[in-house]
PDB file of N, CA and C in Angstrom:
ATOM      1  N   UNK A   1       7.362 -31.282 -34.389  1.00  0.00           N
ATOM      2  CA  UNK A   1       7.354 -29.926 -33.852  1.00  0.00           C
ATOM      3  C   UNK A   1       6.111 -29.763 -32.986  1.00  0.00           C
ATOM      4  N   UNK A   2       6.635 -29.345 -31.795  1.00  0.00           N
ATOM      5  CA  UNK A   2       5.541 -29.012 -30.990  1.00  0.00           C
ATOM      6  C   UNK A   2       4.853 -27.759 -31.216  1.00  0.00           C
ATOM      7  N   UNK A   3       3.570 -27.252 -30.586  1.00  0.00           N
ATOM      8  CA  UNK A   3       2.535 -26.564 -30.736  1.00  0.00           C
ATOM      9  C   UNK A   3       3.323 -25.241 -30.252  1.00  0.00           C
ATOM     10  N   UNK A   4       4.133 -25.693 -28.972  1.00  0.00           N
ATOM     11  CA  UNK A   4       4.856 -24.137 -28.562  1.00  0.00           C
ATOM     12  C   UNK A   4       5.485 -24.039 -29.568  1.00  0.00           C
ATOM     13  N   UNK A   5       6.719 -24.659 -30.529  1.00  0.00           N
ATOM     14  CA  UNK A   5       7.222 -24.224 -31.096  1.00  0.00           C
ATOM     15  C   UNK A   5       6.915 -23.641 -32.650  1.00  0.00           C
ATOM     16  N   UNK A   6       5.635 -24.045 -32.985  1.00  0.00           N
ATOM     17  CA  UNK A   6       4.946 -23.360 -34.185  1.00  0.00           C
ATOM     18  C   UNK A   6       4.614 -21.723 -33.734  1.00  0.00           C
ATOM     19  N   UNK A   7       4.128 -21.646 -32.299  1.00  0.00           N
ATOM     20  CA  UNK A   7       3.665 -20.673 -31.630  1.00  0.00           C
ATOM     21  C   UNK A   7       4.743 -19.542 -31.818  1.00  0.00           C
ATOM     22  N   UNK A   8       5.714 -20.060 -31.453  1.00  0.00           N
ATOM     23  CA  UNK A   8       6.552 -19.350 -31.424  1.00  0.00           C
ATOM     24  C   UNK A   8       7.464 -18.889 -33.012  1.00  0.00           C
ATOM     25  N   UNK A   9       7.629 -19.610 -33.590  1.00  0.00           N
ATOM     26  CA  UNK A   9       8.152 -19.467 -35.397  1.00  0.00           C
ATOM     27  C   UNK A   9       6.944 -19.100 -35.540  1.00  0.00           C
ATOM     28  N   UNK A  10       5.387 -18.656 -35.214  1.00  0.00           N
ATOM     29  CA  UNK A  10       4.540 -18.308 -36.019  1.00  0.00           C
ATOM     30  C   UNK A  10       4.967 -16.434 -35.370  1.00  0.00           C
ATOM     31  N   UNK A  11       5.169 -16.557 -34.048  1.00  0.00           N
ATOM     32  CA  UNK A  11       5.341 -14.871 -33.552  1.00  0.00           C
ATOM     33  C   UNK A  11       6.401 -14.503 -33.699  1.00  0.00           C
ATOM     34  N   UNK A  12       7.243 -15.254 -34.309  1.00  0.00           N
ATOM     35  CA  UNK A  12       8.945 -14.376 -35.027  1.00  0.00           C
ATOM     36  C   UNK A  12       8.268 -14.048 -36.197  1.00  0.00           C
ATOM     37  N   UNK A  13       7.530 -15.116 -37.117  1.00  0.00           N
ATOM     38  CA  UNK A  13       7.434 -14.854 -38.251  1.00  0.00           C
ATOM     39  C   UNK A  13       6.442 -13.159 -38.217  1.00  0.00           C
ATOM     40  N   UNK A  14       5.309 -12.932 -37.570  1.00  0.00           N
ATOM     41  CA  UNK A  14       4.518 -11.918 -37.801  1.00  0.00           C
ATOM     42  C   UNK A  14       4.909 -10.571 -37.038  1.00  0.00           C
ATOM     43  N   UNK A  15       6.011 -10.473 -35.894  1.00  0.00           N
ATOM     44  CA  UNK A  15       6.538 -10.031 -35.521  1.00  0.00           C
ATOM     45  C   UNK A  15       7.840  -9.037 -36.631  1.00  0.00           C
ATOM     46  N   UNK A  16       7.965 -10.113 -37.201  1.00  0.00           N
ATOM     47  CA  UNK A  16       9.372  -9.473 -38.854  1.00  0.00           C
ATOM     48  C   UNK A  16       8.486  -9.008 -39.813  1.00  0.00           C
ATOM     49  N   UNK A  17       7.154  -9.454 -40.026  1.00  0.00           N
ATOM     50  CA  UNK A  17       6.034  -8.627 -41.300  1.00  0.00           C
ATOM     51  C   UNK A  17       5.702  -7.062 -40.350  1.00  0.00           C
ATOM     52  N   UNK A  18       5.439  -6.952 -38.952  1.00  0.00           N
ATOM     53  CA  UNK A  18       5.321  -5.913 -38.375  1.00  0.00           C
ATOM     54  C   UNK A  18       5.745  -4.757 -38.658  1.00  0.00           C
ATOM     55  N   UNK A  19       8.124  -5.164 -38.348  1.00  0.00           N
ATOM     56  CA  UNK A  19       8.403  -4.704 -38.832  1.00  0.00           C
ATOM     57  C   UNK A  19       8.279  -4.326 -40.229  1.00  0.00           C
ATOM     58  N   UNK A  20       8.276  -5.037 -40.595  1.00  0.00           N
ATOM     59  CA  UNK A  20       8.777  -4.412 -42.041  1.00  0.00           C
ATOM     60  C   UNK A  20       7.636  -3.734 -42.648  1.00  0.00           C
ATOM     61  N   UNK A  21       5.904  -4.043 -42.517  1.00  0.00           N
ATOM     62  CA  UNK A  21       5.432  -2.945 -42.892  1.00  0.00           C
ATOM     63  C   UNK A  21       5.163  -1.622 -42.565  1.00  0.00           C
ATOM     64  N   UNK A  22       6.286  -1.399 -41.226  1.00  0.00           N
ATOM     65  CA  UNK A  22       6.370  -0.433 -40.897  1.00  0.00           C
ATOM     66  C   UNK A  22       7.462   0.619 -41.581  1.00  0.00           C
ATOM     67  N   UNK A  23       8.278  -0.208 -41.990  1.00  0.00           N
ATOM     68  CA  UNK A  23       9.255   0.515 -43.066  1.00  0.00           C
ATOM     69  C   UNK A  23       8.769   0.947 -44.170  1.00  0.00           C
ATOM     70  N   UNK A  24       7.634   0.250 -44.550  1.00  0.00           N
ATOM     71  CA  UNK A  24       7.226   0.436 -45.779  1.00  0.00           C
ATOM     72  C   UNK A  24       6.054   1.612 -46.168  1.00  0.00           C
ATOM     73  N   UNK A  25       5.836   2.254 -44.347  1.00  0.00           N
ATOM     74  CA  UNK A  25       5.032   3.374 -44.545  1.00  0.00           C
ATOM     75  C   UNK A  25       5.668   4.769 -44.808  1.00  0.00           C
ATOM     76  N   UNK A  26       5.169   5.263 -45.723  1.00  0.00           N
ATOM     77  CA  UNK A  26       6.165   6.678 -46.405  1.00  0.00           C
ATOM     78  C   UNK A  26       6.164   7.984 -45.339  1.00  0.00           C
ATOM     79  N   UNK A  27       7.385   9.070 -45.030  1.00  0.00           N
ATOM     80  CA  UNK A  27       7.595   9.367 -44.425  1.00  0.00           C
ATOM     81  C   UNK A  27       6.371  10.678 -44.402  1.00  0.00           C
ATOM     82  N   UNK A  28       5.941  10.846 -45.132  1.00  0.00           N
ATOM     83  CA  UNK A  28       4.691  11.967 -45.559  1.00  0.00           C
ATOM     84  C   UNK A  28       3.399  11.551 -44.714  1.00  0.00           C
ATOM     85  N   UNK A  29       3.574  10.227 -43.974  1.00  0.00           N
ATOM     86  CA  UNK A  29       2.509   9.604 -43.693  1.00  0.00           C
ATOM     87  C   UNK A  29       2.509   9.840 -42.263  1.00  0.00           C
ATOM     88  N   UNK A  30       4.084   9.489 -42.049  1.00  0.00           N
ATOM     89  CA  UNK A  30       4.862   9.589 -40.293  1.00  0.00           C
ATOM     90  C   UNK A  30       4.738  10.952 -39.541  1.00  0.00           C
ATOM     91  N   UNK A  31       5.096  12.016 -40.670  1.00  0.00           N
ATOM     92  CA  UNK A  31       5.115  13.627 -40.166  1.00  0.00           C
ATOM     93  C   UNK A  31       3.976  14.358 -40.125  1.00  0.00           C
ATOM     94  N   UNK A  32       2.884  13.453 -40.197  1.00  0.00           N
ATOM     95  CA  UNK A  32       1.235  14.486 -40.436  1.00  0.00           C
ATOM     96  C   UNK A  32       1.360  14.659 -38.747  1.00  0.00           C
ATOM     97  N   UNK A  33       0.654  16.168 -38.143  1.00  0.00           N
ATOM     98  CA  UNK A  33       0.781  16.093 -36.805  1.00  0.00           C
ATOM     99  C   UNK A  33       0.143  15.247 -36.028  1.00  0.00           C
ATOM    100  N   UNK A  34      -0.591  14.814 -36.311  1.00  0.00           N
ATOM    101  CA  UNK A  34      -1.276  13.432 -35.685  1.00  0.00           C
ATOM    102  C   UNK A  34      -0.990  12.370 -35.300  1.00  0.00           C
ATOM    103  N   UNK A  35      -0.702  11.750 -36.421  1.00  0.00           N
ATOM    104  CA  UNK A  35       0.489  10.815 -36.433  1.00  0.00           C
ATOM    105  C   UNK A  35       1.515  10.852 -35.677  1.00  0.00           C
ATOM    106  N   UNK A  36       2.279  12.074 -35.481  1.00  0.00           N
ATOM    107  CA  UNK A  36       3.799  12.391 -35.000  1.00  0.00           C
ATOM    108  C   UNK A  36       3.347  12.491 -33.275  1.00  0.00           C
ATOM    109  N   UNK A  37       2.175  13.561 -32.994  1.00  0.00           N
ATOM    110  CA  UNK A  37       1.662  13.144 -31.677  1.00  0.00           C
ATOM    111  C   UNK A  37       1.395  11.826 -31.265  1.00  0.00           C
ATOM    112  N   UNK A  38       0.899  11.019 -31.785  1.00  0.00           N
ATOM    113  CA  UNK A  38       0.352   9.560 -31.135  1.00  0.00           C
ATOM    114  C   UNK A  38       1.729   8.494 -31.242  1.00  0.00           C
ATOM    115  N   UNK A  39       2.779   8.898 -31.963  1.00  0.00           N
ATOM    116  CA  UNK A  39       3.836   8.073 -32.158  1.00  0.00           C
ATOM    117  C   UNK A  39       4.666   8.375 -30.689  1.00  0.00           C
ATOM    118  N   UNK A  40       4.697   9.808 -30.594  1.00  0.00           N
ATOM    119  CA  UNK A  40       5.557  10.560 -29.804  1.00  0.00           C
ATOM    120  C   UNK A  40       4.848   9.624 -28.246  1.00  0.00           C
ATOM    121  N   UNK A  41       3.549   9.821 -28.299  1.00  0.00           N
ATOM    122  CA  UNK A  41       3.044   9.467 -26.507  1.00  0.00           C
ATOM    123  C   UNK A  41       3.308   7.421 -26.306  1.00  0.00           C
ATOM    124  N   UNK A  42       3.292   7.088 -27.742  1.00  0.00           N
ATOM    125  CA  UNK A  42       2.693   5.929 -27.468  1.00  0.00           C
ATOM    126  C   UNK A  42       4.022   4.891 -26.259  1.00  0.00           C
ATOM    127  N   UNK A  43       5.347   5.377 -26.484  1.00  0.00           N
ATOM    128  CA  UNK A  43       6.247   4.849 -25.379  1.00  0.00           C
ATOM    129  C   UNK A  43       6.186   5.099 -24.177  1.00  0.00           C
ATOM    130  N   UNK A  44       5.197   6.256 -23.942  1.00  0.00           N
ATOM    131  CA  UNK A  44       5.311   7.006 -22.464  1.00  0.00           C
ATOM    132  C   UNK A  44       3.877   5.701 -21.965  1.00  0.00           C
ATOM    133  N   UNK A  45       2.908   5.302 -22.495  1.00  0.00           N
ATOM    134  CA  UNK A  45       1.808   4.764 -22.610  1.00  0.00           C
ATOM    135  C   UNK A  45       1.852   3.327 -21.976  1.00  0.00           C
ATOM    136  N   UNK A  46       3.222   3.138 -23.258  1.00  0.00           N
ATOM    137  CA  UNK A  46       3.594   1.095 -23.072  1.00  0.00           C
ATOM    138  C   UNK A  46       4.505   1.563 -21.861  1.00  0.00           C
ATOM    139  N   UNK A  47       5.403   1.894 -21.808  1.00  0.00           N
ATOM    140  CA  UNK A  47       6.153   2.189 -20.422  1.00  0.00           C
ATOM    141  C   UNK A  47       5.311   1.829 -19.000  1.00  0.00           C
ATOM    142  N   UNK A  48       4.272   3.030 -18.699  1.00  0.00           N
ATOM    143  CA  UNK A  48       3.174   2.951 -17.614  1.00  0.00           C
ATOM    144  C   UNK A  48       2.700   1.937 -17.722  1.00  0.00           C
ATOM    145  N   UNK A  49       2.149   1.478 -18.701  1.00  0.00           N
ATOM    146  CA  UNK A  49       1.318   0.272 -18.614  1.00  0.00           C
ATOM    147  C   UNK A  49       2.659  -1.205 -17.927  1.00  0.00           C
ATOM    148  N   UNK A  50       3.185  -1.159 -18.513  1.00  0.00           N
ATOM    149  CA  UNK A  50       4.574  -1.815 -17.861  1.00  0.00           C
ATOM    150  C   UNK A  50       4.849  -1.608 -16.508  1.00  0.00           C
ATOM    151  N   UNK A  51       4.904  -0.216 -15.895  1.00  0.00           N
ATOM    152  CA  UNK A  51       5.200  -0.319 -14.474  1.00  0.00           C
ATOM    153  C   UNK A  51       3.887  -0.587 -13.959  1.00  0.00           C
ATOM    154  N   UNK A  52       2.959  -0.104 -13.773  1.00  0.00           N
ATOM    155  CA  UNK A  52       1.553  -0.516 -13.473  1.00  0.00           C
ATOM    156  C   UNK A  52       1.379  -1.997 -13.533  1.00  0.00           C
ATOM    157  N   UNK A  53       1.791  -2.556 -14.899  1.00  0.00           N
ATOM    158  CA  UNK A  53       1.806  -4.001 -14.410  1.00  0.00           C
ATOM    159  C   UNK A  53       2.665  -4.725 -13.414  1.00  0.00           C
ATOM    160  N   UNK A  54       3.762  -4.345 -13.427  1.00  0.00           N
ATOM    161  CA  UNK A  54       4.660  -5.103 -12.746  1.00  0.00           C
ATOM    162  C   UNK A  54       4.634  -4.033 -11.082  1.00  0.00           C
ATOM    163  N   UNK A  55       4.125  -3.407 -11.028  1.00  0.00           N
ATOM    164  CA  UNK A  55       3.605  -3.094  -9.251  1.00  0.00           C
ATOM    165  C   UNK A  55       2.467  -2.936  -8.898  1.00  0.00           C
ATOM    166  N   UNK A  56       1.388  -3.423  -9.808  1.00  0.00           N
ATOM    167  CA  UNK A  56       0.278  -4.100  -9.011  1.00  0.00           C
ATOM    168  C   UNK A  56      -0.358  -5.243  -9.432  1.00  0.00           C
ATOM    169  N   UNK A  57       0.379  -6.658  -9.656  1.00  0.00           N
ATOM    170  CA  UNK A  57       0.015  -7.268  -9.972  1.00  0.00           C
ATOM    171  C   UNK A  57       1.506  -8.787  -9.713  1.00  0.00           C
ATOM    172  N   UNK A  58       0.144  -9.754  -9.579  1.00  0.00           N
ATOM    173  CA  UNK A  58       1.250 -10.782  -9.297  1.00  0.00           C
ATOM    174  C   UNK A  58       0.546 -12.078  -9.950  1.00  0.00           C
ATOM    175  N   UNK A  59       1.195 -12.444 -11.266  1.00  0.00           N
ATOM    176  CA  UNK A  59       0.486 -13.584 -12.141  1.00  0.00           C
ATOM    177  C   UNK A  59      -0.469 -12.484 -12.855  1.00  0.00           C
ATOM    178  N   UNK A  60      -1.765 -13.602 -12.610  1.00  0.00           N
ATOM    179  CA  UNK A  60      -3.014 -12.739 -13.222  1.00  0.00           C
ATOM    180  C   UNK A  60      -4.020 -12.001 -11.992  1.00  0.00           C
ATOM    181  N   UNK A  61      -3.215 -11.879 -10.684  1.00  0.00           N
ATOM    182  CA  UNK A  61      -4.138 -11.065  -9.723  1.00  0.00           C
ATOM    183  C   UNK A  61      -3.654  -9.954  -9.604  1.00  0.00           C
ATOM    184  N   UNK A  62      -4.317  -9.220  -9.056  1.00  0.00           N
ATOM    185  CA  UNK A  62      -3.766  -7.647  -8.472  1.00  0.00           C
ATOM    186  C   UNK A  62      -3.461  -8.297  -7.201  1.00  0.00           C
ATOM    187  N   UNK A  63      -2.567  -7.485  -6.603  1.00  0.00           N
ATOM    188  CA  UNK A  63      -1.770  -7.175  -5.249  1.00  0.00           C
ATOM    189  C   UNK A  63      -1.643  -5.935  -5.021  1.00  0.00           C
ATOM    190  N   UNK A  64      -2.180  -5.877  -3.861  1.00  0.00           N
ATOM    191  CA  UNK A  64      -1.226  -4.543  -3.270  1.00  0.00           C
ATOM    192  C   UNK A  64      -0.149  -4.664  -2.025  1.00  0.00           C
ATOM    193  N   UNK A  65       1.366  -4.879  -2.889  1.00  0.00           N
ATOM    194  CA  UNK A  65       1.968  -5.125  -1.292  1.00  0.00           C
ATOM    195  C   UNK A  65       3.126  -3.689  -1.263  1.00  0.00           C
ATOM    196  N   UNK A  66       4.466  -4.409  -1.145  1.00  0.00           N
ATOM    197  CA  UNK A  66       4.978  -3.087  -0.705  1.00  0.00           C
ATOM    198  C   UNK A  66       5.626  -2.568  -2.158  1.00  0.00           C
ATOM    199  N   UNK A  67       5.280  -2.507  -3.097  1.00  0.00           N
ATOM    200  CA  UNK A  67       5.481  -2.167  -4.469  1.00  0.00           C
ATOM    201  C   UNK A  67       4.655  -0.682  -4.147  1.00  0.00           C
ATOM    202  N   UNK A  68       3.426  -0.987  -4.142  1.00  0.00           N
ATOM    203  CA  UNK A  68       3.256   0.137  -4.605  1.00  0.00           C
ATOM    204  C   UNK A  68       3.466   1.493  -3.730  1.00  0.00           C
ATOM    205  N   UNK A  69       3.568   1.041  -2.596  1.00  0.00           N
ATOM    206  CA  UNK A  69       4.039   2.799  -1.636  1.00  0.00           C
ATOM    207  C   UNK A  69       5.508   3.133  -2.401  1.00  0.00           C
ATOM    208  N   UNK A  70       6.441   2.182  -2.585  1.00  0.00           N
ATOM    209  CA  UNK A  70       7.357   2.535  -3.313  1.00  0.00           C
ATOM    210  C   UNK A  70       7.423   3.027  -4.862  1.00  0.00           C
ATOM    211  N   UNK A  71       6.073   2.751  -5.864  1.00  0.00           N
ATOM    212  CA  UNK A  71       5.982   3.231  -6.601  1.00  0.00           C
ATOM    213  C   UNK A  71       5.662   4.751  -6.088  1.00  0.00           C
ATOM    214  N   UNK A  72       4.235   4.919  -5.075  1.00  0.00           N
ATOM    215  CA  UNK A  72       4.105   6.024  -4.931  1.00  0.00           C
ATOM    216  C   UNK A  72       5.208   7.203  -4.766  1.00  0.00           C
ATOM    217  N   UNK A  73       6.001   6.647  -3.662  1.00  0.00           N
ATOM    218  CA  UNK A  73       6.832   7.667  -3.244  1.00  0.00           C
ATOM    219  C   UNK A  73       8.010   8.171  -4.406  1.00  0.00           C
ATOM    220  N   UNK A  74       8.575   7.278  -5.320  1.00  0.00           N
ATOM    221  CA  UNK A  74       8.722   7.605  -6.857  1.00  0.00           C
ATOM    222  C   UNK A  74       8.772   8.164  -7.880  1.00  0.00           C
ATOM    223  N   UNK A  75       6.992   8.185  -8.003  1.00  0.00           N
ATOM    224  CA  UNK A  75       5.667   9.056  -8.490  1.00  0.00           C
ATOM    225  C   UNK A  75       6.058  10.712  -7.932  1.00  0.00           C
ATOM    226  N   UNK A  76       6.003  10.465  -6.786  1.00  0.00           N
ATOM    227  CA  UNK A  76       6.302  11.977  -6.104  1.00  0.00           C
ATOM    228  C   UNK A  76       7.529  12.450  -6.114  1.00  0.00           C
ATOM    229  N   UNK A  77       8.621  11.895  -6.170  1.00  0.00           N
ATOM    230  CA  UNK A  77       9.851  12.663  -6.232  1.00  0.00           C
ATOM    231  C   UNK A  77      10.620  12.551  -7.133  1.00  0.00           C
ATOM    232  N   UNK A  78       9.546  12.152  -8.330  1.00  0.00           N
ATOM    233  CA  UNK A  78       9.799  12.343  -9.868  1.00  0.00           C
ATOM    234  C   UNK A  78       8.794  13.511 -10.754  1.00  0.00           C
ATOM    235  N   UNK A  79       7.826  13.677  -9.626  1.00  0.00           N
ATOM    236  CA  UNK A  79       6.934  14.686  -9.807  1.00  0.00           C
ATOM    237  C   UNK A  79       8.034  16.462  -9.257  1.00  0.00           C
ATOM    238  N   UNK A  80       8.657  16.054  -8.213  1.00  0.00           N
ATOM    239  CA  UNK A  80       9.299  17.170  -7.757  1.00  0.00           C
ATOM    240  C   UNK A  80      10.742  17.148  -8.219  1.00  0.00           C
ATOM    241  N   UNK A  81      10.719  16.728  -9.411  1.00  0.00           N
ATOM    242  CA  UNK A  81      12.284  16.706 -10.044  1.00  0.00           C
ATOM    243  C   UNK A  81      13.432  16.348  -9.226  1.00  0.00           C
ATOM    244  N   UNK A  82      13.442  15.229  -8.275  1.00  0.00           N
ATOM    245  CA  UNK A  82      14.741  14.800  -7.591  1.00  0.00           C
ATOM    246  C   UNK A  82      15.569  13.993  -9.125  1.00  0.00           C
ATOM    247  N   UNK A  83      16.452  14.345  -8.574  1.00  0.00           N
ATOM    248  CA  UNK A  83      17.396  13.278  -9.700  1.00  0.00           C
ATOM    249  C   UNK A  83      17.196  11.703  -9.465  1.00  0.00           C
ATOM    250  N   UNK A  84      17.396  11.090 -10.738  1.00  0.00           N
ATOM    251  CA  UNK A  84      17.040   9.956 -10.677  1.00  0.00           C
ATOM    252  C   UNK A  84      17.143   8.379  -9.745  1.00  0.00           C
ATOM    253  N   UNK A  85      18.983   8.999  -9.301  1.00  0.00           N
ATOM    254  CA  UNK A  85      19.604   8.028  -8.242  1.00  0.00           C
ATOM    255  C   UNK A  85      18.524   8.247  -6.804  1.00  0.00           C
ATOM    256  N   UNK A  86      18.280   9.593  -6.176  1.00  0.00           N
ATOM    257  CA  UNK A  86      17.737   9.674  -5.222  1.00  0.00           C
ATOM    258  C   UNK A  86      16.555   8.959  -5.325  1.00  0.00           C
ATOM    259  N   UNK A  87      15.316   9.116  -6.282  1.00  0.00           N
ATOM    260  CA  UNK A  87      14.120   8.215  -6.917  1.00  0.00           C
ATOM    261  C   UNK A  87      14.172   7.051  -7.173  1.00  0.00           C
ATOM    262  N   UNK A  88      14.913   6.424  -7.239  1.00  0.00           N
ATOM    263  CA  UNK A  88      15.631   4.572  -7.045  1.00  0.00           C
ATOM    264  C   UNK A  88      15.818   4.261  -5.986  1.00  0.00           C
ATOM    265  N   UNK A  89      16.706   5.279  -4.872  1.00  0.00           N
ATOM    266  CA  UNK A  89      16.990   4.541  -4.075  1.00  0.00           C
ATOM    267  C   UNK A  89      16.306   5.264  -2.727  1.00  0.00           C
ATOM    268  N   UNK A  90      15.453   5.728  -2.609  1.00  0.00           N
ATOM    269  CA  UNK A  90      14.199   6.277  -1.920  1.00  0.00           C
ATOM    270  C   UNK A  90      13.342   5.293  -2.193  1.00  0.00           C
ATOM    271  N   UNK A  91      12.645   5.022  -3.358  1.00  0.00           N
ATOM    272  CA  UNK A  91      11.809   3.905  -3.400  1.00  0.00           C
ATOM    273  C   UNK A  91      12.072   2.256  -2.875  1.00  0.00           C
ATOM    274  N   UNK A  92      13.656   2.157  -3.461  1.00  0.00           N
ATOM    275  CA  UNK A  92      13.962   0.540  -2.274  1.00  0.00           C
ATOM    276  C   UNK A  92      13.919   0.692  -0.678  1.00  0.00           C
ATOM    277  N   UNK A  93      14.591   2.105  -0.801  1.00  0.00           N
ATOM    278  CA  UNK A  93      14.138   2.024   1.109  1.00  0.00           C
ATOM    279  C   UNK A  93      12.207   1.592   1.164  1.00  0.00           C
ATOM    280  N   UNK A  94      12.027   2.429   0.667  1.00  0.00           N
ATOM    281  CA  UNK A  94      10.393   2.396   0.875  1.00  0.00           C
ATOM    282  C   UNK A  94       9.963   0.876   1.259  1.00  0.00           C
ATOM    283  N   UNK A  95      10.433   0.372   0.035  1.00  0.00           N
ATOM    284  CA  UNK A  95       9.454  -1.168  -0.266  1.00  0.00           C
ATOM    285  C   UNK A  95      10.847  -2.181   0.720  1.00  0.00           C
ATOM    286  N   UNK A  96      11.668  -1.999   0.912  1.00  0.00           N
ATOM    287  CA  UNK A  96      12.147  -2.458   2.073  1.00  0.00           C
ATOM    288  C   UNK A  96      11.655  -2.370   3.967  1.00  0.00           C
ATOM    289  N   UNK A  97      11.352  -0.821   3.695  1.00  0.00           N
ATOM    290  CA  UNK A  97      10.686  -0.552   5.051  1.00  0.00           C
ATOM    291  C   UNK A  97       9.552  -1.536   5.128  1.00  0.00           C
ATOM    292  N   UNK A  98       8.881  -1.326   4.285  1.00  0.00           N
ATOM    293  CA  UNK A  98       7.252  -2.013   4.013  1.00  0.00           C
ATOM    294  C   UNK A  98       7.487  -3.942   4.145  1.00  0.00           C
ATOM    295  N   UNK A  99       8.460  -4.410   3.495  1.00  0.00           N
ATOM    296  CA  UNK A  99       8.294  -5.727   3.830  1.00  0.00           C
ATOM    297  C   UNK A  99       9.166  -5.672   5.372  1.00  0.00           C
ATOM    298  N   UNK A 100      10.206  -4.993   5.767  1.00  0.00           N
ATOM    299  CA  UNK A 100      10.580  -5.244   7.047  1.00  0.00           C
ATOM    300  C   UNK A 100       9.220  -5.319   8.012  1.00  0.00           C
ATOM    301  N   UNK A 101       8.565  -4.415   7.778  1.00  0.00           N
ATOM    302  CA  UNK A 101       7.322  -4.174   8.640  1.00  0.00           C
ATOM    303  C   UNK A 101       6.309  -4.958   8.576  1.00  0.00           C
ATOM    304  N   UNK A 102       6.670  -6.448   7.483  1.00  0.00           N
ATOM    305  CA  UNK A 102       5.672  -7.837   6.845  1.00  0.00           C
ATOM    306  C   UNK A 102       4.238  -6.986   6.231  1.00  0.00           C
ATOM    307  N   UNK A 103       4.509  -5.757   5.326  1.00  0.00           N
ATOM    308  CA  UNK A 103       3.799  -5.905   4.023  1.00  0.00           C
ATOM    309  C   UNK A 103       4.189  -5.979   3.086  1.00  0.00           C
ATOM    310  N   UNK A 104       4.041  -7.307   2.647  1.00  0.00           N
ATOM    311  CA  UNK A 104       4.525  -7.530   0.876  1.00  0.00           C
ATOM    312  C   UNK A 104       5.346  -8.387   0.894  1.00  0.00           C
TER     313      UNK A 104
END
């Protein structure tokens, strides 16, 4: 057995204790308001951090190419409540315009 593959049966294995001591925390523990706030934000958190990674960054460098005007423009017409189809496909024009124009 190779080293990746311990690596990997070692992050299924601690990955399934994760779960499960998360089951094992009592629900009195889950509903304190504190708790219920920081549970509630923490997807909005990993989400951003997710798009942020994947539009400014390429490997382990930052980039700025045509990702991010298309994030921007996005940003903004998710800020001004357009529906979601228009905010998808406003942003590919964007980052299409931008590499037609050879940025990115």
């Amino acid at each position: 057995m190779s080293w990746l593959w311990a690596g990997v049966i070692a992050a299924a294995v601690l990955s399934f204790a994760q779960k499960w001591i998360g089951y094992q925390v009592p629900p009195g523990v889950l509903e304190e308001p504190r708790i219920a706030r920081v549970t509630s934000l923490l997807p909005v958190a990993l989400l951003g951090a997710l798009v942020a990674t994947q539009a400014a960054a390429d490997g382990q460098q930052l980039m700025a190419d045509a990702r991010l005007p298309a994030l921007a423009v996005a940003a903004l017409l998710l800020a001004l409540r357009a529906p979601f189809l228009v905010v998808v496909i406003a942003a590919a024009v964007v980052a299409a315009l931008c590499r037609a124009l050879g940025w990115g």
